[in-house]
N, C-alpha and C. Protein backbone atom coordinates (compact mmCIF):
# COMPACT_ATOMS: atom_id res chain seq x y z
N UNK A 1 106.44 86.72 72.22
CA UNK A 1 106.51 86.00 73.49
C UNK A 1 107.69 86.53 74.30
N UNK A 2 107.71 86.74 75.80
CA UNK A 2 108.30 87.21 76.72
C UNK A 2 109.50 85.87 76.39
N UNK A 3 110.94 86.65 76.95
CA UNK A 3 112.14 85.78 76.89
C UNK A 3 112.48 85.58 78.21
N UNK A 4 112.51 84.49 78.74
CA UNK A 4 112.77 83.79 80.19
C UNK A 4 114.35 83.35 80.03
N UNK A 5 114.71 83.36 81.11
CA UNK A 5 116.21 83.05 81.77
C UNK A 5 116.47 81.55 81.85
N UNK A 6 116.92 80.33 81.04
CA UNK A 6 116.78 79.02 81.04
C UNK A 6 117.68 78.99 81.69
N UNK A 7 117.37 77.31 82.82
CA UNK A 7 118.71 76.91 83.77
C UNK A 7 119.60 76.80 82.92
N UNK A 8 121.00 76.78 83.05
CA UNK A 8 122.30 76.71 82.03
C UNK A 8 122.28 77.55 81.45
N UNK A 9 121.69 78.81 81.27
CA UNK A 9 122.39 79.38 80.74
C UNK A 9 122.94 80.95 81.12
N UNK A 10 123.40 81.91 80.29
CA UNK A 10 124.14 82.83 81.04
C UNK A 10 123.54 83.45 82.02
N UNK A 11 124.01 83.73 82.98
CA UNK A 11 123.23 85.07 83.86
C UNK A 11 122.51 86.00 84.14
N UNK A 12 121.33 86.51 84.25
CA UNK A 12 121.26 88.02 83.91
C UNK A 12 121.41 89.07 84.53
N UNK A 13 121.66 90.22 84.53
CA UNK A 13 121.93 91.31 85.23
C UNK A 13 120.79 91.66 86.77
N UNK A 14 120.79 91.34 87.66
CA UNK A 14 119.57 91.51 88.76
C UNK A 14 119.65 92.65 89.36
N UNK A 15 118.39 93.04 89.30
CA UNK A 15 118.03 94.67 89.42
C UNK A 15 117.94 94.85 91.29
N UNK A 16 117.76 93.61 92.00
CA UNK A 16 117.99 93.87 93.04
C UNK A 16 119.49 93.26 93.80
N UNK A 17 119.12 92.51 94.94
CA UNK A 17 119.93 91.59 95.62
C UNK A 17 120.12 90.74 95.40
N UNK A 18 121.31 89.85 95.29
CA UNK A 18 121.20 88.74 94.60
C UNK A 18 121.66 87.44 95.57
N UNK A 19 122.72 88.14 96.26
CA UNK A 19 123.62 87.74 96.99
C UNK A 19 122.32 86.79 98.16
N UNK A 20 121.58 87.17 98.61
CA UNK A 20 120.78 86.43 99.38
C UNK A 20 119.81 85.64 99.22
N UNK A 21 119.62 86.02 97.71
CA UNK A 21 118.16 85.11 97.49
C UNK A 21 116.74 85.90 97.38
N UNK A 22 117.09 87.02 98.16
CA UNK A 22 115.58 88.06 98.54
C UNK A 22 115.49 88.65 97.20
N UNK A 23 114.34 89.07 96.93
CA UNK A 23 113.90 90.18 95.87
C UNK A 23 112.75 90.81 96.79
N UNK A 24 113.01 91.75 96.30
CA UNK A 24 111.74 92.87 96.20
C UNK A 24 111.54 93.54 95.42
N UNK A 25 109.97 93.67 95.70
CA UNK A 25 109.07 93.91 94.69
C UNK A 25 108.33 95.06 95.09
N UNK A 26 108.36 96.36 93.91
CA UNK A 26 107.44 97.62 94.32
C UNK A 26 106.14 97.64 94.02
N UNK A 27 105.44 98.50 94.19
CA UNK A 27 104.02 98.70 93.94
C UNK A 27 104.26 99.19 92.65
N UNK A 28 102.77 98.59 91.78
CA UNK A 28 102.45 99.99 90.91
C UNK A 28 100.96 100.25 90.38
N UNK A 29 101.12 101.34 89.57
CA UNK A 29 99.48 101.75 89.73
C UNK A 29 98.95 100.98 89.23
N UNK A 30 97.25 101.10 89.34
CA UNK A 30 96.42 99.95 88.47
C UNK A 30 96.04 100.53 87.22
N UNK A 31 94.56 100.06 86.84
CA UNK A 31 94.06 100.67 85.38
C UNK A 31 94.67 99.45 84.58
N UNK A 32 94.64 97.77 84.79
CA UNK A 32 94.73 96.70 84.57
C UNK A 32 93.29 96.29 83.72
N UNK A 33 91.97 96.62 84.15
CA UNK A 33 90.96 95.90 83.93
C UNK A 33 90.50 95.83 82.25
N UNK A 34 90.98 97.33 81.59
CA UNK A 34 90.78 97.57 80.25
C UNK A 34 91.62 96.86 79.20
N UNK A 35 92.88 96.19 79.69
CA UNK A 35 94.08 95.60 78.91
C UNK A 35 93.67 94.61 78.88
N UNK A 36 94.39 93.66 77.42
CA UNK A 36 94.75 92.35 77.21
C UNK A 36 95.07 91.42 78.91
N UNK A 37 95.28 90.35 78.79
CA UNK A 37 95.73 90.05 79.97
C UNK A 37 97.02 89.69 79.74
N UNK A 38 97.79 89.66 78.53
CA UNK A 38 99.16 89.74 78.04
C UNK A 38 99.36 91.26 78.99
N UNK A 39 99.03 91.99 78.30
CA UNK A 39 99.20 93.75 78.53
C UNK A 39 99.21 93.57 80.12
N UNK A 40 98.17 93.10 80.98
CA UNK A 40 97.86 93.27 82.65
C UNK A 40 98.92 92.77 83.37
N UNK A 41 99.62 91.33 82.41
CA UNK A 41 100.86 90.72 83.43
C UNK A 41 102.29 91.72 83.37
N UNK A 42 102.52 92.32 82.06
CA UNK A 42 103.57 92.62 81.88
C UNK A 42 103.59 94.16 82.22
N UNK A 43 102.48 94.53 83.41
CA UNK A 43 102.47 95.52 83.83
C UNK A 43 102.43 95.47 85.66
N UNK A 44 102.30 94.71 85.22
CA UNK A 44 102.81 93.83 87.14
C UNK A 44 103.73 94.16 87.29
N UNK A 45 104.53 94.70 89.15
CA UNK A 45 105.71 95.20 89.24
C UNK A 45 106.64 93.43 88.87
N UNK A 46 106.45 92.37 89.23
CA UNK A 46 106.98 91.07 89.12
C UNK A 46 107.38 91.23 87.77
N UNK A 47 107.17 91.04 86.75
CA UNK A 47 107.28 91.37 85.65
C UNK A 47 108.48 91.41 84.81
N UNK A 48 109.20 92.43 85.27
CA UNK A 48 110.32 93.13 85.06
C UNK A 48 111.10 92.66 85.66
N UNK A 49 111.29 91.90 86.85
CA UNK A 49 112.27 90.91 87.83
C UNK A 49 111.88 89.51 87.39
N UNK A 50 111.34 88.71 85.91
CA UNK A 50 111.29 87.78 86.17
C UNK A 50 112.11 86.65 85.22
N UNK A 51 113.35 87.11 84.96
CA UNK A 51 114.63 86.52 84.55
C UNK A 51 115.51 86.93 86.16
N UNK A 52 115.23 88.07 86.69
CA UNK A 52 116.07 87.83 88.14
C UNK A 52 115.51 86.20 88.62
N UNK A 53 113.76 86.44 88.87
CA UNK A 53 113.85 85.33 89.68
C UNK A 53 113.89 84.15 89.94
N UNK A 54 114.27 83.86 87.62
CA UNK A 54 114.16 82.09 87.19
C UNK A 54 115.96 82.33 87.93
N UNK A 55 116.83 83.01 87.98
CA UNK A 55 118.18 82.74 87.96
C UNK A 55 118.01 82.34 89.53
N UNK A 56 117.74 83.35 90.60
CA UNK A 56 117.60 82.88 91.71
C UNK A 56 116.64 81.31 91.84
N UNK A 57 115.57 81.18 91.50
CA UNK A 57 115.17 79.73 91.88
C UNK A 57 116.48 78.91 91.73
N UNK A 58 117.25 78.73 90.03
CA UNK A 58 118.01 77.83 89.99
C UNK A 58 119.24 77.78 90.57
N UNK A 59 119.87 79.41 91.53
CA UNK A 59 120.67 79.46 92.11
C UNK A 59 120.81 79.03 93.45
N UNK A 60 119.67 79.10 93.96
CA UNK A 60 119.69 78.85 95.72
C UNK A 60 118.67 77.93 95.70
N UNK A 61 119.02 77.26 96.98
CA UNK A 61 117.85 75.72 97.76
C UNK A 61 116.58 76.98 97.96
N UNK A 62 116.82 78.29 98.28
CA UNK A 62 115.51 79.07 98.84
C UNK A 62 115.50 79.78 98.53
N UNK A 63 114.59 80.08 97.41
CA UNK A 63 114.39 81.82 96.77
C UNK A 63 112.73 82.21 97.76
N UNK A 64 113.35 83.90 98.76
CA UNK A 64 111.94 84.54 98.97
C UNK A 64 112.10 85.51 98.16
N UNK A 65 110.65 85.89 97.85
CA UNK A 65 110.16 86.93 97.48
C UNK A 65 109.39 87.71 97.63
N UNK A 66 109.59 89.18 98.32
CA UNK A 66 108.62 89.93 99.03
C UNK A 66 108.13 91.30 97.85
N UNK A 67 106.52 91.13 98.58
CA UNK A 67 106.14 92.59 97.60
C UNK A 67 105.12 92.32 97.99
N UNK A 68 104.39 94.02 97.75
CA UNK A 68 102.99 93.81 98.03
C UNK A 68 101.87 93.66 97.26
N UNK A 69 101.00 93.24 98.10
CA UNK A 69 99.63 92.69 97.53
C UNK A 69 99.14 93.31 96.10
N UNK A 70 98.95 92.31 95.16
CA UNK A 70 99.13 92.81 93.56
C UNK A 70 99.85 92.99 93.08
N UNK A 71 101.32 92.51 93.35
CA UNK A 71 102.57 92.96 92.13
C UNK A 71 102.50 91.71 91.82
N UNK A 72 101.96 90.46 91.69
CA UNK A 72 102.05 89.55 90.56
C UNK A 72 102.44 88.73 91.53
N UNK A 73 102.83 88.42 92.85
CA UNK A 73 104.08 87.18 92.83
C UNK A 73 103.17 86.17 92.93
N UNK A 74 101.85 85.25 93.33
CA UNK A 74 100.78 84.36 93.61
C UNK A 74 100.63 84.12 91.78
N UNK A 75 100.35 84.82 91.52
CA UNK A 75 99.98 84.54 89.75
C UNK A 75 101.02 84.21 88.80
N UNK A 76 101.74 85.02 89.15
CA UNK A 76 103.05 85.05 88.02
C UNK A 76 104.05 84.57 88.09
N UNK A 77 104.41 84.26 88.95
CA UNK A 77 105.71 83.62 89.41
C UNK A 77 105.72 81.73 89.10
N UNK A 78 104.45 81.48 89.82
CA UNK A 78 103.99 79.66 89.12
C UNK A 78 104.25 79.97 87.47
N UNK A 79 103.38 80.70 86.85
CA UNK A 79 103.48 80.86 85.31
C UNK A 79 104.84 80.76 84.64
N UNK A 80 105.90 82.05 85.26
CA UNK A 80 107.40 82.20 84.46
C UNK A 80 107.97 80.71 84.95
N UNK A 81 107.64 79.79 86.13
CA UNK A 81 108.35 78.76 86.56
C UNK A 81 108.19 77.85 85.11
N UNK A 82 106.57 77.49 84.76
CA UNK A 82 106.40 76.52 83.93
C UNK A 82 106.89 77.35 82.68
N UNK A 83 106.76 78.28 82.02
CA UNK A 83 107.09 78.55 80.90
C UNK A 83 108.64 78.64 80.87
N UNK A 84 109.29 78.61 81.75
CA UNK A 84 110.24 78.51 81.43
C UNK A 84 111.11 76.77 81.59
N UNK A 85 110.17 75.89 81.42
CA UNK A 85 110.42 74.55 81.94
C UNK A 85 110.94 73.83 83.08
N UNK A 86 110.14 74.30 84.32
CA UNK A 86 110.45 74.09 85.44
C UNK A 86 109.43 72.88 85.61
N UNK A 87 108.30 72.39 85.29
CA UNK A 87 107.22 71.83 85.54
C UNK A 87 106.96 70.72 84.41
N UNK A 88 108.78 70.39 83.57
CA UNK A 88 109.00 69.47 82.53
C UNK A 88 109.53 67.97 82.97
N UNK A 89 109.37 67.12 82.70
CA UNK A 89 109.77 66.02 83.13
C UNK A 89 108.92 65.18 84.24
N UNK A 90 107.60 65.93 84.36
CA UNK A 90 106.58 65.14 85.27
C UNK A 90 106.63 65.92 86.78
N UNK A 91 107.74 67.27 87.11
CA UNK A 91 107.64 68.06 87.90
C UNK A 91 106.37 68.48 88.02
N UNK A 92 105.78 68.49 89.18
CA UNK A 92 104.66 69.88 89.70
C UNK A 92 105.02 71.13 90.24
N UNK A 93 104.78 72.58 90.01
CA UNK A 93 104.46 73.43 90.11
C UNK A 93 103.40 73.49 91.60
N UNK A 94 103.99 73.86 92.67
CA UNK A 94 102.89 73.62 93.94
C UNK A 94 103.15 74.96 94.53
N UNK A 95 101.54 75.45 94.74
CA UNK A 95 101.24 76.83 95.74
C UNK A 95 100.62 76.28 96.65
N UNK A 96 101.06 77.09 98.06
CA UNK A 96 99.95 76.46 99.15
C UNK A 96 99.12 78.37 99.31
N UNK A 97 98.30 78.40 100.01
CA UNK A 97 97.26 79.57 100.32
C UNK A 97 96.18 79.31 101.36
N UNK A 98 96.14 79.84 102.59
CA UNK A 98 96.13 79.47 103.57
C UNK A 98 94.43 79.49 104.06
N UNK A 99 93.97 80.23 102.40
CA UNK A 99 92.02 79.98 103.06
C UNK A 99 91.70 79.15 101.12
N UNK A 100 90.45 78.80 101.38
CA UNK A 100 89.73 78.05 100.77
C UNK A 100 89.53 79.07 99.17
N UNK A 101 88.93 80.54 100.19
CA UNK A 101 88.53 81.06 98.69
C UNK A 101 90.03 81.73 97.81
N UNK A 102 90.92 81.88 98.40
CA UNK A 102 92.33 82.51 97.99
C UNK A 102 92.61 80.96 97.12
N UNK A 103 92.59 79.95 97.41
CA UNK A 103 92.89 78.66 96.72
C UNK A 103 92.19 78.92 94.90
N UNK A 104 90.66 79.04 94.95
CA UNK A 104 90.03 78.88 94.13
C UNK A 104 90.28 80.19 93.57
N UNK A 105 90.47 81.52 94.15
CA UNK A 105 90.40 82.72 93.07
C UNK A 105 91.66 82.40 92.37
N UNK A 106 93.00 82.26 93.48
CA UNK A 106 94.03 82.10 92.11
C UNK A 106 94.18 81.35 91.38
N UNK A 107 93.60 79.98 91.24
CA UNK A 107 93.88 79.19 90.30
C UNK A 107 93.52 79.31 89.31
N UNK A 108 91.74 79.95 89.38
CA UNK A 108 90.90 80.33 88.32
C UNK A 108 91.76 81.39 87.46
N UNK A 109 92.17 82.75 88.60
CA UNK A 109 92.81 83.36 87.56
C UNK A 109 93.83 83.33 86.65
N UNK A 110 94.72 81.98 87.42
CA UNK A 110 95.97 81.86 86.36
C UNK A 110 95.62 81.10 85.40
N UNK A 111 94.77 79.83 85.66
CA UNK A 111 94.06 79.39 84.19
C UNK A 111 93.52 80.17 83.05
N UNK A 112 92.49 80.95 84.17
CA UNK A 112 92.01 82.35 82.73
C UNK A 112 93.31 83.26 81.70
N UNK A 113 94.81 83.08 82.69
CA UNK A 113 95.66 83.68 81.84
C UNK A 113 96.38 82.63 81.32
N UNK A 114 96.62 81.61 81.33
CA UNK A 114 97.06 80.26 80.71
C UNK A 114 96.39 80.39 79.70
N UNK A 115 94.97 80.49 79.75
CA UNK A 115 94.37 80.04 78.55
C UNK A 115 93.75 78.44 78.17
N UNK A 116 93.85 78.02 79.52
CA UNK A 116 93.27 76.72 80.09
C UNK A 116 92.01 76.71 80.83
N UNK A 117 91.77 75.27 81.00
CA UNK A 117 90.42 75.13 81.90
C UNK A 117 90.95 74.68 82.44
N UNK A 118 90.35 75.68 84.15
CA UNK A 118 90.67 74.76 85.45
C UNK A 118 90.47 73.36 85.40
N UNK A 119 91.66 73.00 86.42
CA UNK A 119 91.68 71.28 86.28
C UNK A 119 92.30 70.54 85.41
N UNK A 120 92.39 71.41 84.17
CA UNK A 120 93.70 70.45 83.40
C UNK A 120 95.07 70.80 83.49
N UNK A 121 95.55 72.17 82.86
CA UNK A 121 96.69 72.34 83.42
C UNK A 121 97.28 73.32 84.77
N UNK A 122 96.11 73.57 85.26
CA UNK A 122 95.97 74.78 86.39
C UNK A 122 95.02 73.97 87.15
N UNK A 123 95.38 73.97 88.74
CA UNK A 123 94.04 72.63 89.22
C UNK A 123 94.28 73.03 90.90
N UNK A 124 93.74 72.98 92.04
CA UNK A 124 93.54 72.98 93.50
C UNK A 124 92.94 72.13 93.90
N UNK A 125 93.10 71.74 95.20
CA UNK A 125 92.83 70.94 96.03
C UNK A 125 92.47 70.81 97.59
N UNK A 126 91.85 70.85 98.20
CA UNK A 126 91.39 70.73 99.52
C UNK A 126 90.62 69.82 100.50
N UNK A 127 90.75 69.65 101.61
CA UNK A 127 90.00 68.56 102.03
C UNK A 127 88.96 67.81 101.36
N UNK A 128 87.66 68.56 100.77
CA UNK A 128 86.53 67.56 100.15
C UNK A 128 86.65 67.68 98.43
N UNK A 129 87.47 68.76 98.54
CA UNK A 129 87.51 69.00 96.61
C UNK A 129 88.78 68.56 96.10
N UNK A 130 88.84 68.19 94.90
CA UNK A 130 89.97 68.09 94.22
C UNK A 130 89.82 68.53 92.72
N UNK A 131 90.43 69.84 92.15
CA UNK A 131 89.86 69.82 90.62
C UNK A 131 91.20 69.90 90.21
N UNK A 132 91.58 69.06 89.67
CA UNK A 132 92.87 68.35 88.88
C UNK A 132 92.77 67.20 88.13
N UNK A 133 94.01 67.22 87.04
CA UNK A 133 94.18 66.49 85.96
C UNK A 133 95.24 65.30 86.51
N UNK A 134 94.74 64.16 87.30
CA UNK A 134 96.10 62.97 88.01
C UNK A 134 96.59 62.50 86.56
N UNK A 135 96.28 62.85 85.44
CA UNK A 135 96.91 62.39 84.53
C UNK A 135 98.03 63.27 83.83
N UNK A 136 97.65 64.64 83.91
CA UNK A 136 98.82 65.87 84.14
C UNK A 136 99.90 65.57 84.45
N UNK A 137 101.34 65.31 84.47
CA UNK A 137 102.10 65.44 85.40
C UNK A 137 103.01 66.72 85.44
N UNK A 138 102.80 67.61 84.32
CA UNK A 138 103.27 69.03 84.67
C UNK A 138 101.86 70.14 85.00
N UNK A 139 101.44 69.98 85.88
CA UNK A 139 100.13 71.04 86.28
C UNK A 139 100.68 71.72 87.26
N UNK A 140 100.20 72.99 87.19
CA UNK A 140 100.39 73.92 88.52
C UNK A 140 99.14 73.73 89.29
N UNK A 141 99.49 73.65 90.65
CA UNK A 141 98.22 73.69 91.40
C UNK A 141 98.09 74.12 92.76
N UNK A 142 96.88 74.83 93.53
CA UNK A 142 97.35 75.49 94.60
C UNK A 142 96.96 74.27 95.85
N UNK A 143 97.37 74.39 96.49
CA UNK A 143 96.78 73.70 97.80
C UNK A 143 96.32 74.88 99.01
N UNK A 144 95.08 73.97 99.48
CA UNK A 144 94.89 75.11 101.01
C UNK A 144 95.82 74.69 102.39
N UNK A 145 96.35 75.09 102.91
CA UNK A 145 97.43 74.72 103.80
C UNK A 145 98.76 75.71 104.24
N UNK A 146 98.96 75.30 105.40
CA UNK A 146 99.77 76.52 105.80
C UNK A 146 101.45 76.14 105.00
N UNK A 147 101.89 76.62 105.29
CA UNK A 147 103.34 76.72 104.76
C UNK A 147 103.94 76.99 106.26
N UNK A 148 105.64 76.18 106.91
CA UNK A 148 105.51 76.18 108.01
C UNK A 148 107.13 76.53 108.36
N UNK A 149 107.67 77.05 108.88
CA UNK A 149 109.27 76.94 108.12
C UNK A 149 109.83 76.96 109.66
């Protein structure tokens, strides 16, 4: 099992910026589809930055994180939050995604890598649907909705 960065404790060395909160994130090649899905995450550029980015969440009110499309941050980033006990104590884990079918592909896919069924610990929500566990109180889940700052 991958080793995550727990709040309290020491530091780790950050491969980017730290000082602001920003990370970035590079591209990298694919050839994902033949691997484990252990093997597919830990080949994500996110991956490798993701003790940078439990230290930043617990360091700043605002961690961004930029990279492009497919380095993990929609999938992976909810995941290292809860595994590393961010989503303990009756916390939720909340994504927003700004169309209907982006709601339902990622949730499905992070359940399929959880190793859960949608709706119990991986779950979305939208105007007429709701597939979630109200009895959950650590679930990750996406919402459709803008994000507005």
């Amino acid at each position: 099992m991958a080793q995550f960065w727990k709040p309290g404790t020491e530091k780790p060395r950050l491969l980017d910026d730290e000082e602001g909160g920003v990370l970035f994130l590079s591209s990298s090649s694919s050839g994902y589809r033949h691997a484990s899905i252990e093997k597919q995450r830990q080949r994500l550029p996110v991956y490798k930055y993701r003790t940078s980015i439990l230290y930043l969440v617990e360091s700043h009110v605002t961690t961004i994180v930029v990279g492009e499309t497919g380095s993990g941050k929609t999938t992976q980033i909810p995941q290292y939050l809860k595994e590393a006990g961010w989503a303990d104590g009756g916390r939720v884990i909340a994504c927003t995604q700004p169309r209907r079918l982006a709601v339902q592909a990622v949730a499905s896919r992070v359940a399929e890598e959880m190793g859960v069924k949608l709706g119990e610990e991986v779950g979305y929500t939208f105007r007429f649907e709701d597939i979630s566990n109200p009895m959950l109180k650590d679930n990750v889940f996406w919402q459709c909705r803008m994000l507005l700052g």
